[in-house]
PDB file of N, CA and C in Angstrom:
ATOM      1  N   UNK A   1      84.385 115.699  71.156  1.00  0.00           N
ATOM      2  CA  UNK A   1      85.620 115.723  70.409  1.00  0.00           C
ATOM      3  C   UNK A   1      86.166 114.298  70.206  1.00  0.00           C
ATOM      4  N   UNK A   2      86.216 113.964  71.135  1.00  0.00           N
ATOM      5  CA  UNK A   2      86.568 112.335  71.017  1.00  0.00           C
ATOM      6  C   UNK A   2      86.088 111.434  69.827  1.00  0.00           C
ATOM      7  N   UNK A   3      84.422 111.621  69.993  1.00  0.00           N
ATOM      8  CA  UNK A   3      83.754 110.729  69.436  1.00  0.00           C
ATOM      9  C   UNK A   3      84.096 111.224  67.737  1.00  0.00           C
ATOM     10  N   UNK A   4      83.935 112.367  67.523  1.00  0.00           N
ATOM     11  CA  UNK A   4      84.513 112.765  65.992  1.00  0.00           C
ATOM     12  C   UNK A   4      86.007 111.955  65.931  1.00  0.00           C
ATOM     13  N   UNK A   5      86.789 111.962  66.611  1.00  0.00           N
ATOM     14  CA  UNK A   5      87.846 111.504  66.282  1.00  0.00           C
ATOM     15  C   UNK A   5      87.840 110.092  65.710  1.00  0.00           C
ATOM     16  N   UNK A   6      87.252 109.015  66.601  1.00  0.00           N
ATOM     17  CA  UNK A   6      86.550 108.059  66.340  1.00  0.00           C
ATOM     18  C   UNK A   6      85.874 107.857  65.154  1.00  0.00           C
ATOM     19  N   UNK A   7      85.288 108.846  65.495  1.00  0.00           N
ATOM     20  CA  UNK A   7      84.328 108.824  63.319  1.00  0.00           C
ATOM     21  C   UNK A   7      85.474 108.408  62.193  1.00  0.00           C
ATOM     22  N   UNK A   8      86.469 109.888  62.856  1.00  0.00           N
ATOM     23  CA  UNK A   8      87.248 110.012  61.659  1.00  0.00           C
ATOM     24  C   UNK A   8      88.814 108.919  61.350  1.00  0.00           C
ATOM     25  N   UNK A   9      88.596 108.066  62.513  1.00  0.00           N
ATOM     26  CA  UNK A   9      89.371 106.837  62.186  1.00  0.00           C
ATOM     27  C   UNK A   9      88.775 106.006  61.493  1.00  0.00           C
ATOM     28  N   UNK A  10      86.962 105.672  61.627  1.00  0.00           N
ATOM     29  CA  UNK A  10      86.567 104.601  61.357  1.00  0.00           C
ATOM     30  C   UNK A  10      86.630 105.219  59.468  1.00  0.00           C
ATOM     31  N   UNK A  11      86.307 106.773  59.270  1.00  0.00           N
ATOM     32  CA  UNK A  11      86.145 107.099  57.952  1.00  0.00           C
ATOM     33  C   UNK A  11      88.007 106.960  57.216  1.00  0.00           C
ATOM     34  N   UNK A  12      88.392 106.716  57.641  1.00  0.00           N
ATOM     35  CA  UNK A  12      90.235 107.003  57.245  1.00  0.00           C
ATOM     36  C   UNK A  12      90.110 105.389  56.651  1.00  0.00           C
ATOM     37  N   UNK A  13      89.815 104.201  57.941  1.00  0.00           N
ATOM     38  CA  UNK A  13      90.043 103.236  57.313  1.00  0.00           C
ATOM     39  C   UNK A  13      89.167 102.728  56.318  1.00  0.00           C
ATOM     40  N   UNK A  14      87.722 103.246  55.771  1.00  0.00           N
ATOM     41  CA  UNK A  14      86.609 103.233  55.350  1.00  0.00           C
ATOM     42  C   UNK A  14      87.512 103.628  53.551  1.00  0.00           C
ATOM     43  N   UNK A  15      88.185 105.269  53.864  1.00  0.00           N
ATOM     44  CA  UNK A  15      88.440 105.369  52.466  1.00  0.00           C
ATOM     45  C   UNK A  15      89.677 104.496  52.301  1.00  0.00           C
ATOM     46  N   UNK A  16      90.834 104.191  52.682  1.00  0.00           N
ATOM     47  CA  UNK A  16      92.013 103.321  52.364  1.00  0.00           C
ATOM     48  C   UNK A  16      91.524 102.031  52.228  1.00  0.00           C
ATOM     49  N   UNK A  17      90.088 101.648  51.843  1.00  0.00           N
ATOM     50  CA  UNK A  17      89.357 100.696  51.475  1.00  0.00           C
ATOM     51  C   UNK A  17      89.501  99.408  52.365  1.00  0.00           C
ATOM     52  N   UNK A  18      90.124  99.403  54.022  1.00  0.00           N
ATOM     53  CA  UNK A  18      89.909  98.677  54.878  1.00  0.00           C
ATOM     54  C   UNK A  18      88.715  98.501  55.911  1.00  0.00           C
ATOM     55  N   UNK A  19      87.851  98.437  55.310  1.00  0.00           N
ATOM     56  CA  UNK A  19      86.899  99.328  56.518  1.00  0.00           C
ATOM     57  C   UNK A  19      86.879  98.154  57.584  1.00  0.00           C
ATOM     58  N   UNK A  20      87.286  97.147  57.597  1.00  0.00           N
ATOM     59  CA  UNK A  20      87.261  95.991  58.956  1.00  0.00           C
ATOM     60  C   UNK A  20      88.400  96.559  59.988  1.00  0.00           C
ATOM     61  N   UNK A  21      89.452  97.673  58.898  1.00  0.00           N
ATOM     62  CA  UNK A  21      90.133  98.194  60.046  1.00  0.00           C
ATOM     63  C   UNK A  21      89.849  99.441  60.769  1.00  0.00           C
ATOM     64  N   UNK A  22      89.038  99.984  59.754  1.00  0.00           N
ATOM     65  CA  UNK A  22      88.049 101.458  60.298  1.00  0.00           C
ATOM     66  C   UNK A  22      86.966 100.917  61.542  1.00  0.00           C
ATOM     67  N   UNK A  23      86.689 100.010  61.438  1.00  0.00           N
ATOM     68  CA  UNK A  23      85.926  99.625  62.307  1.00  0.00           C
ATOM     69  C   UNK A  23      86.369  99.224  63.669  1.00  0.00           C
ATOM     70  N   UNK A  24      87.349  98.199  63.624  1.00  0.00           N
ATOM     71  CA  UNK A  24      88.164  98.699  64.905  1.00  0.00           C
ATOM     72  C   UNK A  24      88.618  99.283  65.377  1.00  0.00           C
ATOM     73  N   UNK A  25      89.352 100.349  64.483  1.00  0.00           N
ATOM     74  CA  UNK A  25      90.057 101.541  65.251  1.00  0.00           C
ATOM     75  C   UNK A  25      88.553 102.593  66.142  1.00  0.00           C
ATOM     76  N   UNK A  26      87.658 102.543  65.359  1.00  0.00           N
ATOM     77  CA  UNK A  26      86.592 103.142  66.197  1.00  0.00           C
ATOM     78  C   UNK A  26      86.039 102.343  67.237  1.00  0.00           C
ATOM     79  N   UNK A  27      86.495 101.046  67.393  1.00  0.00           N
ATOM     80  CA  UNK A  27      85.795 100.575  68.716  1.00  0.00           C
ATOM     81  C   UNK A  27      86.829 100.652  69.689  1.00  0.00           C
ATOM     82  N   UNK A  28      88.105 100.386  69.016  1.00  0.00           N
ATOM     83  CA  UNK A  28      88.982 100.687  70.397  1.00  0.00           C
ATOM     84  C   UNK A  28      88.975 102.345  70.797  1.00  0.00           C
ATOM     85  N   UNK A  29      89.080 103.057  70.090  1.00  0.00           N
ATOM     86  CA  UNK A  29      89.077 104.358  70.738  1.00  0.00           C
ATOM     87  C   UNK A  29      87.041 104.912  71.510  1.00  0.00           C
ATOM     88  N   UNK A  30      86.126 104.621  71.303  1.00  0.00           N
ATOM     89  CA  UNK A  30      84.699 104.336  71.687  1.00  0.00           C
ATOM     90  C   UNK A  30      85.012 103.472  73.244  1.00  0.00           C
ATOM     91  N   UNK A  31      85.592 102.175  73.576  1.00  0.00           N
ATOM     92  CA  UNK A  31      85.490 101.172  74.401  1.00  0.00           C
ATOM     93  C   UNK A  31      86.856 102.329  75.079  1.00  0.00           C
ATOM     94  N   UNK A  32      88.194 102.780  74.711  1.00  0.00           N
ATOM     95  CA  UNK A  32      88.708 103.334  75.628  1.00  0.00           C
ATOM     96  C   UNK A  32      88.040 104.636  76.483  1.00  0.00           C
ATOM     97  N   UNK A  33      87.220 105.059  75.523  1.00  0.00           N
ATOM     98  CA  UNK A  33      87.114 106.175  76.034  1.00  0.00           C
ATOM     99  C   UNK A  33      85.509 106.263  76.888  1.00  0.00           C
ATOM    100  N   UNK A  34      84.435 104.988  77.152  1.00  0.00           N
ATOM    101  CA  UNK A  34      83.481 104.619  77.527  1.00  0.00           C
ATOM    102  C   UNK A  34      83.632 105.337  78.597  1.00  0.00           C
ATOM    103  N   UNK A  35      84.345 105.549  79.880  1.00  0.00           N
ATOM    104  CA  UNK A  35      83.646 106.437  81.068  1.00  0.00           C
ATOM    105  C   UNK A  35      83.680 107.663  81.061  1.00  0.00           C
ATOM    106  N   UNK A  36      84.268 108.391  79.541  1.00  0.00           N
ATOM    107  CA  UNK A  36      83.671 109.822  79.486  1.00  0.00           C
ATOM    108  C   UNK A  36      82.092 110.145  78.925  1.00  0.00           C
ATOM    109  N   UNK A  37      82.030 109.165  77.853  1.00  0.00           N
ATOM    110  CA  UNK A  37      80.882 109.366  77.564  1.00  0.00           C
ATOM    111  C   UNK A  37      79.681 108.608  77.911  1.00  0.00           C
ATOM    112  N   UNK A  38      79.921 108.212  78.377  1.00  0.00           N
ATOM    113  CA  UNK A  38      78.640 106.909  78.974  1.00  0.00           C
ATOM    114  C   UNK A  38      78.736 107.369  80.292  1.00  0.00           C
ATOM    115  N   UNK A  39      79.736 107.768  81.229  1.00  0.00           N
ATOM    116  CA  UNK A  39      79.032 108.191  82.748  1.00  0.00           C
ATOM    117  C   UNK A  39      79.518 106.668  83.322  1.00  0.00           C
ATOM    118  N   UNK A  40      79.817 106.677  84.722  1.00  0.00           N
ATOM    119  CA  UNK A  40      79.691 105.581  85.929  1.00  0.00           C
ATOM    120  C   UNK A  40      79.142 105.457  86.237  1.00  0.00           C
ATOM    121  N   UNK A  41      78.389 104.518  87.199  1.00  0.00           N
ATOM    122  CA  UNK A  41      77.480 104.764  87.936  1.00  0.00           C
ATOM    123  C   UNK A  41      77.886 103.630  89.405  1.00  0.00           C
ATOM    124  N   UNK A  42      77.805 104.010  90.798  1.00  0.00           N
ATOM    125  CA  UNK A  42      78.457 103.727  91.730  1.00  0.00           C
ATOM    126  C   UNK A  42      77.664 103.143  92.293  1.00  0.00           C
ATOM    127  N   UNK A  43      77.434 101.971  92.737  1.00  0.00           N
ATOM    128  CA  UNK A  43      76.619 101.283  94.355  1.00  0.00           C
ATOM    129  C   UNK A  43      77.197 100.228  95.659  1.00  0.00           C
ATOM    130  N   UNK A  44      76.786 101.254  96.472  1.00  0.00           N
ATOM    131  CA  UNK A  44      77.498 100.795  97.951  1.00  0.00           C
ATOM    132  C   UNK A  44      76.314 100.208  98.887  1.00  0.00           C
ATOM    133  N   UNK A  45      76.270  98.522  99.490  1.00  0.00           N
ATOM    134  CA  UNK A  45      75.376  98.399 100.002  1.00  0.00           C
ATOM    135  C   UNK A  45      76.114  97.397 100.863  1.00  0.00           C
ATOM    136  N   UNK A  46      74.946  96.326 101.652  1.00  0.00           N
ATOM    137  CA  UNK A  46      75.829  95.809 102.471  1.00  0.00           C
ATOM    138  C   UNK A  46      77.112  94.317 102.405  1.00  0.00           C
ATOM    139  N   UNK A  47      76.632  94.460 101.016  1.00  0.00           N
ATOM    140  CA  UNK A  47      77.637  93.322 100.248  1.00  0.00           C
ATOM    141  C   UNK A  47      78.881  93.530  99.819  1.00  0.00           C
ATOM    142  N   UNK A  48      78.570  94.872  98.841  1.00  0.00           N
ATOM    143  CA  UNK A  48      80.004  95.314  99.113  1.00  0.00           C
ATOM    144  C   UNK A  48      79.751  96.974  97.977  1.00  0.00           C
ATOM    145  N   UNK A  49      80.652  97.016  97.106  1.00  0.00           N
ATOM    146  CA  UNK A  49      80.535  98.312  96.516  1.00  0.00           C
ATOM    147  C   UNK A  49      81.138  97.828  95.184  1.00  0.00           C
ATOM    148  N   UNK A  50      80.301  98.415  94.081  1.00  0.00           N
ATOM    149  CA  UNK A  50      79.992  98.310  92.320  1.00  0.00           C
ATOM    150  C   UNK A  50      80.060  99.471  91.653  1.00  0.00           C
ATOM    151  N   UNK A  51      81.232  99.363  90.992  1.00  0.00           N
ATOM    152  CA  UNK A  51      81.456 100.710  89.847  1.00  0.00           C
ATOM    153  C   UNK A  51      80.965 100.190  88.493  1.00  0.00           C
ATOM    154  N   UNK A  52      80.562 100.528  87.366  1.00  0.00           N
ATOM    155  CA  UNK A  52      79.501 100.399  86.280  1.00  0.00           C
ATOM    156  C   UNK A  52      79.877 101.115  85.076  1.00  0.00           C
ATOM    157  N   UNK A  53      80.593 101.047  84.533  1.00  0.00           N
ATOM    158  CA  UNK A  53      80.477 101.768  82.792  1.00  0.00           C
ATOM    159  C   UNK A  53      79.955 100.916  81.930  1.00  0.00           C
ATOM    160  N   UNK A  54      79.075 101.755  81.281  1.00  0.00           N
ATOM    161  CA  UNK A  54      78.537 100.156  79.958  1.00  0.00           C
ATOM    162  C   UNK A  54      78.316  98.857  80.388  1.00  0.00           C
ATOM    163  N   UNK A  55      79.375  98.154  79.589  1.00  0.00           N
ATOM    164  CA  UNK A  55      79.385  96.404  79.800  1.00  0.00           C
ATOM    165  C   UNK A  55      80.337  95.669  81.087  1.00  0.00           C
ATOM    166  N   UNK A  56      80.899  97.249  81.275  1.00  0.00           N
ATOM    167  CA  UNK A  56      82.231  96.893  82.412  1.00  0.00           C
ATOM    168  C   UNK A  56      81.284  96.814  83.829  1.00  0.00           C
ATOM    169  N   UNK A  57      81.740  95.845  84.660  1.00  0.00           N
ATOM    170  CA  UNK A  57      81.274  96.313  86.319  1.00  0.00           C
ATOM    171  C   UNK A  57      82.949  95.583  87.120  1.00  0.00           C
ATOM    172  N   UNK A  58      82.641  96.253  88.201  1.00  0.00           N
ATOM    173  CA  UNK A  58      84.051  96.197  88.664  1.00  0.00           C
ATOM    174  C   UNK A  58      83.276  96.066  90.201  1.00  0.00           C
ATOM    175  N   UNK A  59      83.887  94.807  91.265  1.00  0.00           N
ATOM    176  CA  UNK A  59      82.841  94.622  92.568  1.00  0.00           C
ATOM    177  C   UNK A  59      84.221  94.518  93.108  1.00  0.00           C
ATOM    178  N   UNK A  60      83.491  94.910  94.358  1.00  0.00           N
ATOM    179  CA  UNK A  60      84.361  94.322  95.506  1.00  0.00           C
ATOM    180  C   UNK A  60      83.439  93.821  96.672  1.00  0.00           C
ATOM    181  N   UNK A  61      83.818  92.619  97.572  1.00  0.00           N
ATOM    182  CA  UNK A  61      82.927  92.633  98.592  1.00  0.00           C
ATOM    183  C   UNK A  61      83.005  93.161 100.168  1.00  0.00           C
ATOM    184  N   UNK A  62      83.450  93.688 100.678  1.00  0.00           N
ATOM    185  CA  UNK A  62      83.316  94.087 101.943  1.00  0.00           C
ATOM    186  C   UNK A  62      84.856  92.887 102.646  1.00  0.00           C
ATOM    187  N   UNK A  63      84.468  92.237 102.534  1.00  0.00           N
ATOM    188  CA  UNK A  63      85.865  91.018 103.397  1.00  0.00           C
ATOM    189  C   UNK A  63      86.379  90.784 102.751  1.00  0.00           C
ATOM    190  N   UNK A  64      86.516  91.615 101.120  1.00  0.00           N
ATOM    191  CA  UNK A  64      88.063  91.534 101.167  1.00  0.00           C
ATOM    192  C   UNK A  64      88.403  92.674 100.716  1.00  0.00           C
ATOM    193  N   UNK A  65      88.303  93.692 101.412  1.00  0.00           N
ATOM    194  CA  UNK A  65      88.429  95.113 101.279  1.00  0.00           C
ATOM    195  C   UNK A  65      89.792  95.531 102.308  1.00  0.00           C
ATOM    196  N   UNK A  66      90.940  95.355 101.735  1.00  0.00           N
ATOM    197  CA  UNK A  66      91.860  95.124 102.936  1.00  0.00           C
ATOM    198  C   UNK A  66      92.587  96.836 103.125  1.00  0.00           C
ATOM    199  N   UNK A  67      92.448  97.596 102.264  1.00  0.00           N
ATOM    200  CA  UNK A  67      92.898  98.586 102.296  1.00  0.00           C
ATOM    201  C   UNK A  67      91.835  99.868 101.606  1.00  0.00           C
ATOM    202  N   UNK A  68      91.717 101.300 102.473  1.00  0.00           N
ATOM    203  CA  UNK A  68      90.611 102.069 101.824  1.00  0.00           C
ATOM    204  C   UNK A  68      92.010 103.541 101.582  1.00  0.00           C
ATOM    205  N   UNK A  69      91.855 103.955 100.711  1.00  0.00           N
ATOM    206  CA  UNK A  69      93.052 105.028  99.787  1.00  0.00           C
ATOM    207  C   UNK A  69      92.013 106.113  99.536  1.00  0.00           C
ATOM    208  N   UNK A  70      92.034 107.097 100.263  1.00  0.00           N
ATOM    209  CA  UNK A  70      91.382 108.505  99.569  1.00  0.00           C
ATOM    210  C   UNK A  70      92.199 109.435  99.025  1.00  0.00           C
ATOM    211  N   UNK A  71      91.952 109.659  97.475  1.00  0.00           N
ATOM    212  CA  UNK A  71      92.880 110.217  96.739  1.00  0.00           C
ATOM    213  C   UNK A  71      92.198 111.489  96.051  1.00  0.00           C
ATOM    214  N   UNK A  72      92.621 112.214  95.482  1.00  0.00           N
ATOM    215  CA  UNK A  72      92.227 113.702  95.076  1.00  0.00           C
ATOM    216  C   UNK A  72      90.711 113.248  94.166  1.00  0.00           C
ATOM    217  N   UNK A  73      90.580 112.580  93.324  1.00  0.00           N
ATOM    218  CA  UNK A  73      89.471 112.480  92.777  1.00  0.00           C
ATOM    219  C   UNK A  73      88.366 111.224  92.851  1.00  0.00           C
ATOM    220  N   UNK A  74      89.094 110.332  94.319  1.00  0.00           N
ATOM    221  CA  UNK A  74      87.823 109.482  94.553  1.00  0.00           C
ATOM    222  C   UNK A  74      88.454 108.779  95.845  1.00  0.00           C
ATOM    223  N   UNK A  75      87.732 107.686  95.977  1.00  0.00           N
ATOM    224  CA  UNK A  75      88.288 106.733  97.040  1.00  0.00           C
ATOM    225  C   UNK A  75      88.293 105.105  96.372  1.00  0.00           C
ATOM    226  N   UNK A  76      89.517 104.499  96.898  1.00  0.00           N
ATOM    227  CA  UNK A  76      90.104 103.405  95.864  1.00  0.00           C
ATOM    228  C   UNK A  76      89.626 102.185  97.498  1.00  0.00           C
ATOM    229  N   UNK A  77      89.141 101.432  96.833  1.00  0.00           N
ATOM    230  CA  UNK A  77      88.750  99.933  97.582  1.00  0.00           C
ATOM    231  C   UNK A  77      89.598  98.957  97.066  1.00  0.00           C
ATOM    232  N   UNK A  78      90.879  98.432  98.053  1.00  0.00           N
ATOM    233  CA  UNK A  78      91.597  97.533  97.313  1.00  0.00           C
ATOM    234  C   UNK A  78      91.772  96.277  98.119  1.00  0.00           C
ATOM    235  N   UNK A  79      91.893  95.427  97.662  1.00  0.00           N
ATOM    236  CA  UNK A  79      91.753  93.887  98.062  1.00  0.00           C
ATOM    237  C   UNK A  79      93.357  93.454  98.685  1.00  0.00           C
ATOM    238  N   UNK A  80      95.020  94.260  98.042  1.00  0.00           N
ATOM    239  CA  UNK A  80      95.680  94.478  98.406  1.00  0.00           C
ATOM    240  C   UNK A  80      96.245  94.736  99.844  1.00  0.00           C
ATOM    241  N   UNK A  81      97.106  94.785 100.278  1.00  0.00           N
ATOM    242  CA  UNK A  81      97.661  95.388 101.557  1.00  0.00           C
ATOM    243  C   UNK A  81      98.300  96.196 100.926  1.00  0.00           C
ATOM    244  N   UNK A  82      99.315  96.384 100.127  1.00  0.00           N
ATOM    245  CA  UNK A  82     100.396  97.200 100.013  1.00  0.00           C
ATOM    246  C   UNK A  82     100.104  97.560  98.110  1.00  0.00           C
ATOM    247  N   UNK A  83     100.377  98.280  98.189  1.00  0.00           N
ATOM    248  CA  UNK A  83     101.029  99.298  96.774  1.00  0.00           C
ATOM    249  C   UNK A  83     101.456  98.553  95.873  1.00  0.00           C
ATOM    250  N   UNK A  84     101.669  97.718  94.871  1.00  0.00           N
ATOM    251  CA  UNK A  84     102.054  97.132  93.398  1.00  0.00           C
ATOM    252  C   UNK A  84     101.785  97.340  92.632  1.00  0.00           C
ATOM    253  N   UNK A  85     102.211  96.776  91.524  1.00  0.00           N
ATOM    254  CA  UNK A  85     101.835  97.655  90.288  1.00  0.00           C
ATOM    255  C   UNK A  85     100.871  96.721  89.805  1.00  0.00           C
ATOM    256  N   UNK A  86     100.340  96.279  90.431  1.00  0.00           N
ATOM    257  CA  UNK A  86      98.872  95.654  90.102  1.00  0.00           C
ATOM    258  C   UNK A  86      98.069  96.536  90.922  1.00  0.00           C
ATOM    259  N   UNK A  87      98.101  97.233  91.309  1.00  0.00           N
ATOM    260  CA  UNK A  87      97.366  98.034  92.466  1.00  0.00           C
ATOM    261  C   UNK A  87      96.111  98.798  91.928  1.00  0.00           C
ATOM    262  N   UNK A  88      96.894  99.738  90.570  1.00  0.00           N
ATOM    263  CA  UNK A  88      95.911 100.323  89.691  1.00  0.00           C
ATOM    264  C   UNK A  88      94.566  99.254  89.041  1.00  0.00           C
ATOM    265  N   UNK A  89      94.826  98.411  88.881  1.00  0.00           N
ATOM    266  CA  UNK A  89      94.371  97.393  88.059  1.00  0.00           C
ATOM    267  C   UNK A  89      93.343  96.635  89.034  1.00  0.00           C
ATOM    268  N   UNK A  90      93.208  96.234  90.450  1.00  0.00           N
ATOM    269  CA  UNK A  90      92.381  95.790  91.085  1.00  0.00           C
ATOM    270  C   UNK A  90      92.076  96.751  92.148  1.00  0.00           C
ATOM    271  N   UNK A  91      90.516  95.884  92.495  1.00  0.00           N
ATOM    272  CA  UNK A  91      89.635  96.936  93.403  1.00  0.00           C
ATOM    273  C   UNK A  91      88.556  97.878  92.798  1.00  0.00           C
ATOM    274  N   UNK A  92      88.109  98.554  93.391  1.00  0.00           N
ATOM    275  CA  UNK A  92      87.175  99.303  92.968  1.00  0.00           C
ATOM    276  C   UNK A  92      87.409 100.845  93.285  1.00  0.00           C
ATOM    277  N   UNK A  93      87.132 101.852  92.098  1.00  0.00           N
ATOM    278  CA  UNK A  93      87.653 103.570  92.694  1.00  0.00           C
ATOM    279  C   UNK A  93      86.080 104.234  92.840  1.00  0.00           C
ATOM    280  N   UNK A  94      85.938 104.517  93.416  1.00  0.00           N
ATOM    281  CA  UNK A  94      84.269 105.363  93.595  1.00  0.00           C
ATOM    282  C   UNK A  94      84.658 106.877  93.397  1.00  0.00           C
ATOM    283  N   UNK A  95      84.243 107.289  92.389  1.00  0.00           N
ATOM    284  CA  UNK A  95      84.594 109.036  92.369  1.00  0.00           C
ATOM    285  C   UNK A  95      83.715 110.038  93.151  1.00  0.00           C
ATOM    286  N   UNK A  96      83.823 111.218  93.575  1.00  0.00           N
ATOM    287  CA  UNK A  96      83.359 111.636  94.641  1.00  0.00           C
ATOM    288  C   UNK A  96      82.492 112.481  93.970  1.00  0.00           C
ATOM    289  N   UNK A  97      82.157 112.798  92.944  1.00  0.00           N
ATOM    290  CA  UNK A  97      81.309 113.380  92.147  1.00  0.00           C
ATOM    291  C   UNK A  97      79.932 114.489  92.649  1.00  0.00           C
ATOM    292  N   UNK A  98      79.362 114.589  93.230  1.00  0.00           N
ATOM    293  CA  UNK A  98      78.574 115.327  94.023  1.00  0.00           C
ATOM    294  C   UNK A  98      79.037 115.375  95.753  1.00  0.00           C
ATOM    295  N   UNK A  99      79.752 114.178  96.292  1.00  0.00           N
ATOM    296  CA  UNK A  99      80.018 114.087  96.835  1.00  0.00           C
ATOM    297  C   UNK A  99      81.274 114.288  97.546  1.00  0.00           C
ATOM    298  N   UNK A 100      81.603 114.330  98.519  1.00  0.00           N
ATOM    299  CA  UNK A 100      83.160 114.948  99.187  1.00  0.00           C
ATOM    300  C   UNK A 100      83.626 113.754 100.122  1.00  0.00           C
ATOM    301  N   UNK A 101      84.758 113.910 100.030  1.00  0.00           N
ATOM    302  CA  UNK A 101      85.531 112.574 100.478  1.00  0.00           C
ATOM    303  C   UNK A 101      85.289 111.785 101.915  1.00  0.00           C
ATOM    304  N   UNK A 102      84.899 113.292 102.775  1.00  0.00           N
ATOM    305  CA  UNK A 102      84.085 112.670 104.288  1.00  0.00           C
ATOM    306  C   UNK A 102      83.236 112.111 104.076  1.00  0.00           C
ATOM    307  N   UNK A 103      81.967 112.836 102.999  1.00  0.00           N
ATOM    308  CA  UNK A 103      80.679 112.138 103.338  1.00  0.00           C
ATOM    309  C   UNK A 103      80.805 110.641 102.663  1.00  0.00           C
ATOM    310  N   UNK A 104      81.562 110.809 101.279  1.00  0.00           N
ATOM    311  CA  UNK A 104      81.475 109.317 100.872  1.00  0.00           C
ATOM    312  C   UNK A 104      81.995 108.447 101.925  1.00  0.00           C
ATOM    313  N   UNK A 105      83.412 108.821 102.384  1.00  0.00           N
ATOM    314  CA  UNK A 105      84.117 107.674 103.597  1.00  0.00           C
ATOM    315  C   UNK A 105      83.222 107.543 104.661  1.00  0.00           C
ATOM    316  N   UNK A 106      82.217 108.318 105.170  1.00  0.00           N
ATOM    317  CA  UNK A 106      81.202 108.114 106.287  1.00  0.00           C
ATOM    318  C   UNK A 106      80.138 107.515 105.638  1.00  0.00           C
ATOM    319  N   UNK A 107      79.690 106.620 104.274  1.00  0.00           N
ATOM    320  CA  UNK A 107      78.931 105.659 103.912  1.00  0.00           C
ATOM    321  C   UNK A 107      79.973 104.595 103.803  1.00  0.00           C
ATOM    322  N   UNK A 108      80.912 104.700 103.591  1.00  0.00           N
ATOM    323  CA  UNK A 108      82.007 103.747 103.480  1.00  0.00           C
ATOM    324  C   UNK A 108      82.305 102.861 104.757  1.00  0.00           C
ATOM    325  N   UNK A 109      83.089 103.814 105.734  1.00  0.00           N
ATOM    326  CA  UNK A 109      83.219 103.639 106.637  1.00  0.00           C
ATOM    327  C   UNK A 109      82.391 102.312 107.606  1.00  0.00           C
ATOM    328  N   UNK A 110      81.255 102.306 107.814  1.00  0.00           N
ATOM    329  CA  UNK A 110      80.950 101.257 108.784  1.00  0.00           C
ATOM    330  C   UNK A 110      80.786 100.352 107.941  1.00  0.00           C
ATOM    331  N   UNK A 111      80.855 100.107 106.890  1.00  0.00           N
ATOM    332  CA  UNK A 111      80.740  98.236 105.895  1.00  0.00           C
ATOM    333  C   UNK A 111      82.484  97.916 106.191  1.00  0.00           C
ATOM    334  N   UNK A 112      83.382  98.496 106.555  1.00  0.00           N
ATOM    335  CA  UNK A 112      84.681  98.023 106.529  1.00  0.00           C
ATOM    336  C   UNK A 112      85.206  97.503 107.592  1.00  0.00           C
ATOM    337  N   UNK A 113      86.034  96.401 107.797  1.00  0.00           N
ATOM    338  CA  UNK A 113      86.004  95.584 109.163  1.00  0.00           C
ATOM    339  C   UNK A 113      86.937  96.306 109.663  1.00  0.00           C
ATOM    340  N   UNK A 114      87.465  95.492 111.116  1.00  0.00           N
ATOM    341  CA  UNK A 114      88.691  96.723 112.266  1.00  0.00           C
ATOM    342  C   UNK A 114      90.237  96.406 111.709  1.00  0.00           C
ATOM    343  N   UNK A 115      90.188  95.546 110.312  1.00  0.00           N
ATOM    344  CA  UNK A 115      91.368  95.574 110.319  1.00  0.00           C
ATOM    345  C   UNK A 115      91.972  95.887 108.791  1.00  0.00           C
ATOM    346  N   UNK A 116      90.693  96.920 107.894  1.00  0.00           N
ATOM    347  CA  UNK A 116      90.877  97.644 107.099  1.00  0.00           C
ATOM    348  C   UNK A 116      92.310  99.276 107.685  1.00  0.00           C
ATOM    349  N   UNK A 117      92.843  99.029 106.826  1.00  0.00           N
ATOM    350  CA  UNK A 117      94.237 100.492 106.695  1.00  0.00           C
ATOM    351  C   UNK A 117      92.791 101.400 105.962  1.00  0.00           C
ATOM    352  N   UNK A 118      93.543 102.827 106.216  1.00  0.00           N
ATOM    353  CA  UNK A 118      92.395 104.278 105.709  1.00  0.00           C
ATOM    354  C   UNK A 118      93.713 104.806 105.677  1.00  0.00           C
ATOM    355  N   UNK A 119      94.074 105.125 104.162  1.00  0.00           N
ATOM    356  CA  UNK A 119      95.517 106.000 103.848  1.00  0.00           C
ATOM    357  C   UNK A 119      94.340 106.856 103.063  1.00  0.00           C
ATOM    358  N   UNK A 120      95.230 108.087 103.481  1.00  0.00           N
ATOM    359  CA  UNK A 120      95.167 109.511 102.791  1.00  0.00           C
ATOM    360  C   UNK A 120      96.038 110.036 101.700  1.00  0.00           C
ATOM    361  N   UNK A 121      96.017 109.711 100.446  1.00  0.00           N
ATOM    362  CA  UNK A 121      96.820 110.188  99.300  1.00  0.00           C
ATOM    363  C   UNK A 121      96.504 111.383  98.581  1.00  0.00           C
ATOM    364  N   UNK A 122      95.635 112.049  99.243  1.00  0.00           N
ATOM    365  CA  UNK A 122      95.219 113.973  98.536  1.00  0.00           C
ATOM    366  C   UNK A 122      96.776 114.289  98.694  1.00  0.00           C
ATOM    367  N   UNK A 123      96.847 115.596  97.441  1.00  0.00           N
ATOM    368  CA  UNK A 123      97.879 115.913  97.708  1.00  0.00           C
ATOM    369  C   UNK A 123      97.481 117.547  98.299  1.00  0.00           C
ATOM    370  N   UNK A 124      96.142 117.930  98.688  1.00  0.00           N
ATOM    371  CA  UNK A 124      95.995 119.369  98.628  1.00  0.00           C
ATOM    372  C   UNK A 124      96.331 119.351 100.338  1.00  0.00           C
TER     373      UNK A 124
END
């Protein structure tokens, strides 16, 4: 559904005879909407942990992982101590996708030093 939508911006600005603006409007809505249709892809090793859409990668390394947040649809790696509204914006979120929030936090778990915080933000 998306991607038609997309079509049908790039075809809107195509007939109002802009098509340099049809063309962007389909890349910004394509580039916003990249981790539905393209998929993530997650890696946790002993360096640190890598989230992946497309052209995007998003790292974190292990020492400076100052805070671990398990939230209803993943677990958030943040470089932060506290909550700001930069908060959303840095770090890395690993979604739990086949996986459940123990088993991911029990691969998680021993790469994180003794003076990582483990907040629980599920609301179930």
């Amino acid at each position: 559904m998306i991607f038609v939508i997309a079509i049908l911006v790039g075809l809107i600005g195509w007939r109002v005879e802009n098509w340099i603006m049809g063309l962007v409007g389909f890349a910004v809505i394509a580039a916003a909407t990249a981790e539905f249709w393209l998929g993530t892809t997650f890696r946790v090793n002993d360096v640190g942990a890598e989230a992946k859409t497309g052209f995007s990668s998003t790292k974190i390394e292990w020492a400076n992982v100052v805070r671990v947040v398990t939230a209803d649809q993943g677990i958030k790696l943040s470089p932060l101590a506290e909550t700001s509204r930069t908060s959303p914006f840095r770090g890395v979120f690993l979604r739990y996708g086949a996986y459940t929030a123990e088993e991911l936090m029990a691969v998680i778990r021993p790469y994180c030093g003794d003076d990582v915080r483990f907040l629980d933000e599920r609301t179930n």
